[in-house]
C-alpha atoms as a PDB file:
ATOM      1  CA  UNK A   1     116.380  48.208-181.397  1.00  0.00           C
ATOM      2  CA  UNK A   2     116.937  44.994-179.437  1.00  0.00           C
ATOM      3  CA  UNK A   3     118.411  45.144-175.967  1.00  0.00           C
ATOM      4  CA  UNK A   4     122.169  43.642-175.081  1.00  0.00           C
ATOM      5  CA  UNK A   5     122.658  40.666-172.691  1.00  0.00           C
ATOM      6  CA  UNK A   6     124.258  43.591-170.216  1.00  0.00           C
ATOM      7  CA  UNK A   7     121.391  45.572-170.645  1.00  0.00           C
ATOM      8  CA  UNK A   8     118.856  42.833-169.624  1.00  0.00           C
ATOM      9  CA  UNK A   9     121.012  41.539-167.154  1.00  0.00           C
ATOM     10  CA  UNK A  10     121.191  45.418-165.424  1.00  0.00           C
ATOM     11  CA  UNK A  11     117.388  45.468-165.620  1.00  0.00           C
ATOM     12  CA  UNK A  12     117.072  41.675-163.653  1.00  0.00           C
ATOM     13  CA  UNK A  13     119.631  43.481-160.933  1.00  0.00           C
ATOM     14  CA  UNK A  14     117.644  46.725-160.780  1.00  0.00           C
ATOM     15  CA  UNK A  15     114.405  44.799-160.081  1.00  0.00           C
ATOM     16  CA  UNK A  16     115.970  42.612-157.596  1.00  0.00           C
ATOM     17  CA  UNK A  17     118.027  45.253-155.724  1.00  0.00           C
ATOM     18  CA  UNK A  18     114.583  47.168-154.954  1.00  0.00           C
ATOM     19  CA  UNK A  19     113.035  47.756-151.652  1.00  0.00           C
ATOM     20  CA  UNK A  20     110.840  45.145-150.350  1.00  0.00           C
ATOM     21  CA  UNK A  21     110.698  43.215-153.337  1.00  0.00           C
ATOM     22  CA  UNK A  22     110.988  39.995-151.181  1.00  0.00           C
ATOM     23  CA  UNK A  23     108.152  40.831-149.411  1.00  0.00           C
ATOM     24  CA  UNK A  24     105.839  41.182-152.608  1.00  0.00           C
ATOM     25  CA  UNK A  25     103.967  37.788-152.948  1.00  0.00           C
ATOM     26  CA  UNK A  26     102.489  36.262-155.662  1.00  0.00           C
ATOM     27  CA  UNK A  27     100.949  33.227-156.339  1.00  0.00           C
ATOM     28  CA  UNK A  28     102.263  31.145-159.503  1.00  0.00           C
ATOM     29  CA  UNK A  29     101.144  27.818-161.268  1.00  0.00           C
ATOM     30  CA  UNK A  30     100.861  25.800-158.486  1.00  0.00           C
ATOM     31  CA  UNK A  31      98.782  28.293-156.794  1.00  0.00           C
ATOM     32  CA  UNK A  32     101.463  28.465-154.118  1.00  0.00           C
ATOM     33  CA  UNK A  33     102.243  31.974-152.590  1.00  0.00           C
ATOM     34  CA  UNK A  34     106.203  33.040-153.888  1.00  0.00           C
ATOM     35  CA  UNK A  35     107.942  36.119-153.311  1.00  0.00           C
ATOM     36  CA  UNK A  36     108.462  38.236-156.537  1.00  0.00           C
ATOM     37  CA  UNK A  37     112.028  38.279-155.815  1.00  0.00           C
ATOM     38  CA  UNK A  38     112.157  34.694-156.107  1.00  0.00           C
ATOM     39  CA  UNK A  39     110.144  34.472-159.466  1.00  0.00           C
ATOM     40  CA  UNK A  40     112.590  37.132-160.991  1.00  0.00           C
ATOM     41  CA  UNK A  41     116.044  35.750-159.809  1.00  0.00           C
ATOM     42  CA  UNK A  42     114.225  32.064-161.193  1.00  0.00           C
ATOM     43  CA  UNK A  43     113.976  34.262-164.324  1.00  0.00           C
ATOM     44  CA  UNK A  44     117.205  35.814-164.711  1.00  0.00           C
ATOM     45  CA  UNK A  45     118.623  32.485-164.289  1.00  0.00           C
ATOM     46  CA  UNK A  46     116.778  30.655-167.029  1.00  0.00           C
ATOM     47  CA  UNK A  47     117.877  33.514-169.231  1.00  0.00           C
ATOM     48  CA  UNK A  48     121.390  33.242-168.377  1.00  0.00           C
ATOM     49  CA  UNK A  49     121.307  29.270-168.996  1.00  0.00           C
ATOM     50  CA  UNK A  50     119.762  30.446-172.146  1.00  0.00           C
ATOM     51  CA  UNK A  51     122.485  32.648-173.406  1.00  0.00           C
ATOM     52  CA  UNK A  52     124.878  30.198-172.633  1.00  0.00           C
ATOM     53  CA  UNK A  53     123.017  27.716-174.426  1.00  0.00           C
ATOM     54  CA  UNK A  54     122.874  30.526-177.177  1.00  0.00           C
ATOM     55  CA  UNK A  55     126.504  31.042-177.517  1.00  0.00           C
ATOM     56  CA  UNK A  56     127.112  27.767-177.780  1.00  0.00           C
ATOM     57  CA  UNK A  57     125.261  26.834-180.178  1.00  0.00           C
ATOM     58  CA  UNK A  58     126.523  29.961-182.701  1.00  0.00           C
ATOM     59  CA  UNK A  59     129.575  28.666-182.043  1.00  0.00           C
ATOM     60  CA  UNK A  60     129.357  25.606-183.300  1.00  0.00           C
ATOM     61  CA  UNK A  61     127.053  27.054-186.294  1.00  0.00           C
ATOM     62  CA  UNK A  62     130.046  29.202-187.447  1.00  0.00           C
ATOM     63  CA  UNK A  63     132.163  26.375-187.087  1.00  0.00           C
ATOM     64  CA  UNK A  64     130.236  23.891-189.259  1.00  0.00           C
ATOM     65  CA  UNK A  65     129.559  26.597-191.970  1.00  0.00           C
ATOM     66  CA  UNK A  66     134.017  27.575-191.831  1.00  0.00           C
ATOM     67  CA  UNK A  67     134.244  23.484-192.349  1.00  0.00           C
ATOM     68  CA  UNK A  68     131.972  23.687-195.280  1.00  0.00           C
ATOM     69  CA  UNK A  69     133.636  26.498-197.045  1.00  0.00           C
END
């Protein structure tokens, strides 16, 4: 079973809602020193352009194929 936009979207808030997860540092590609907080709310907004971009694009799918009919 797949999860739902909410439910992702309630697990990106959990995670960034946590103690002290600002002060947890990573390092990332660059090999520059980020806060994990910083790589997940980067995260949950690439999936939320992505969803968008998702919708979209079914949209117009559904629309093309009720044209064709």
């Amino acid at each position: 079973m797949s999860a739902t936009t909410g439910q992702i979207t309630d697990k990106f808030n959990r995670i960034l809602t946590m103690p002290f997860i600002d002060q947890l540092m990573v390092t990332d590609i660059n090999q520059s020193e980020v806060s994990v907080a910083s790589v997940m709310l980067s995260c949950k907004r690439k999936y939320e352009h992505l969803q968008g971009t998702t919708v979209d694009t079914v949209r117009d799918l559904n629309t093309y194929s009720l044209l064709q009919e």
